[in-house]
Protein backbone atom coordinates (compact mmCIF):
# COMPACT_ATOMS: atom_id res chain seq x y z
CA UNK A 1 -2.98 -2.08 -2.56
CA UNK A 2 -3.99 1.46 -3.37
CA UNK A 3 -1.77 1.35 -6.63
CA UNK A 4 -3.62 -2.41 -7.50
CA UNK A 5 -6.87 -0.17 -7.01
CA UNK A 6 -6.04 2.27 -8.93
CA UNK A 7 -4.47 0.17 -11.91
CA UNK A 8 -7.83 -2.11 -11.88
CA UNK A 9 -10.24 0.71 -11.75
CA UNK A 10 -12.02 -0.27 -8.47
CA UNK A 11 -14.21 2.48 -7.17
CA UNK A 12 -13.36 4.20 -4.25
CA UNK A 13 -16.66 3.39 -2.70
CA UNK A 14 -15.78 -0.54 -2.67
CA UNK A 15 -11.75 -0.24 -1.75
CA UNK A 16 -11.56 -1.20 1.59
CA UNK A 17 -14.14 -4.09 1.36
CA UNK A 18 -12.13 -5.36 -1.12
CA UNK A 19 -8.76 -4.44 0.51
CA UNK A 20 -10.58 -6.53 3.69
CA UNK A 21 -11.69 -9.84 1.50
CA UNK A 22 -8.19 -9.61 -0.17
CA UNK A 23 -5.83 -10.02 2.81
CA UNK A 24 -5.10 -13.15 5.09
CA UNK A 25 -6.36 -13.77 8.10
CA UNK A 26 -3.42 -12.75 10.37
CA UNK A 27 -3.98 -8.92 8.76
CA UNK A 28 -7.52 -9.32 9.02
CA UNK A 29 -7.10 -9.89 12.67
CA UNK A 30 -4.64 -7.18 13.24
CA UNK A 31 -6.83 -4.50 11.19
CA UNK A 32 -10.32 -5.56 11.99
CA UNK A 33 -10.50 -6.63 15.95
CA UNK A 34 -13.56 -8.40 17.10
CA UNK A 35 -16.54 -6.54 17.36
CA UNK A 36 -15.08 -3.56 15.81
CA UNK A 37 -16.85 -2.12 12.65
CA UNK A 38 -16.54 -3.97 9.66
CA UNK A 39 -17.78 -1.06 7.24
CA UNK A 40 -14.79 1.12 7.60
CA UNK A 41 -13.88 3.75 4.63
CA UNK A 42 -10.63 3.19 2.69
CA UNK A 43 -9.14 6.16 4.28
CA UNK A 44 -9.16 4.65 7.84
CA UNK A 45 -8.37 1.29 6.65
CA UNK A 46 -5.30 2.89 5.23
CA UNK A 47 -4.63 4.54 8.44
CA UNK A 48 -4.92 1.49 10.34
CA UNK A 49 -2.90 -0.29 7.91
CA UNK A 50 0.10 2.61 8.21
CA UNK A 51 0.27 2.53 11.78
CA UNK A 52 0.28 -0.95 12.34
CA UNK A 53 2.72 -1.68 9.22
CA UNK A 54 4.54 1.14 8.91
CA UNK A 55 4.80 4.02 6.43
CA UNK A 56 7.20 2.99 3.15
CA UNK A 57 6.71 3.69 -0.06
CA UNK A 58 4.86 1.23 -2.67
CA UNK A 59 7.12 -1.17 -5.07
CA UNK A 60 5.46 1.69 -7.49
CA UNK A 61 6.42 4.65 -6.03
CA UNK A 62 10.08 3.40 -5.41
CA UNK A 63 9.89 2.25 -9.18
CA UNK A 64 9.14 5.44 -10.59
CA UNK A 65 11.57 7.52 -8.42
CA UNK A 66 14.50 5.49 -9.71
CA UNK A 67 13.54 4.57 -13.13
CA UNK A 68 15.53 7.18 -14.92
CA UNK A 69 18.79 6.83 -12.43
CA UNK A 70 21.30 4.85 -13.93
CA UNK A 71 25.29 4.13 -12.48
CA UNK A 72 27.89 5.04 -15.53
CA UNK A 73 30.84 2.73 -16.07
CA UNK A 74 33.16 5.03 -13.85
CA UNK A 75 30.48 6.35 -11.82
CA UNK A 76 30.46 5.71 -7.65
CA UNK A 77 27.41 5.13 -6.67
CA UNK A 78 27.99 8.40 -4.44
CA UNK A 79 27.95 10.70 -7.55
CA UNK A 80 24.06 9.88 -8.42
């Protein structure tokens, strides 16, 4: 989401609202318990988010990193 944010130019003061409207309801309910604050900054929604999903890299991220790498003809893919 943070790359979606970024790419659409939504301020950092509205991220995790919109990062809260945007999800289902089975992450909603995972993320956001009942009776817990609902006006949460993006940071700790991307904590909570981290440590309940896990800590990969973005499509993005992994994109970029291997964009240049090619395989050669007679190239293992060892030798990258």
């Amino acid at each position: 989401m943070e790359d979606f944010f970024y790419v659409t130019g939504v301020p950092s003061s509205h991220q995790a609202a919109s990062a809260r409207l945007s999800v289902g309801d089975a992450a909603r309910r995972e993320l956001f318990s009942l009776g817990a604050a609902r006006d949460i900054s993006w940071d700790e929604l991307k904590r909570r988010v981290l440590d309940t999903y896990g800590h990969g890299e973005s499509l993005i991220q992994l994109a970029v990193r291997f964009n240049g790498l090619k395989q050669r003809k007679n190239q293992s893919i060892r030798e990258r």
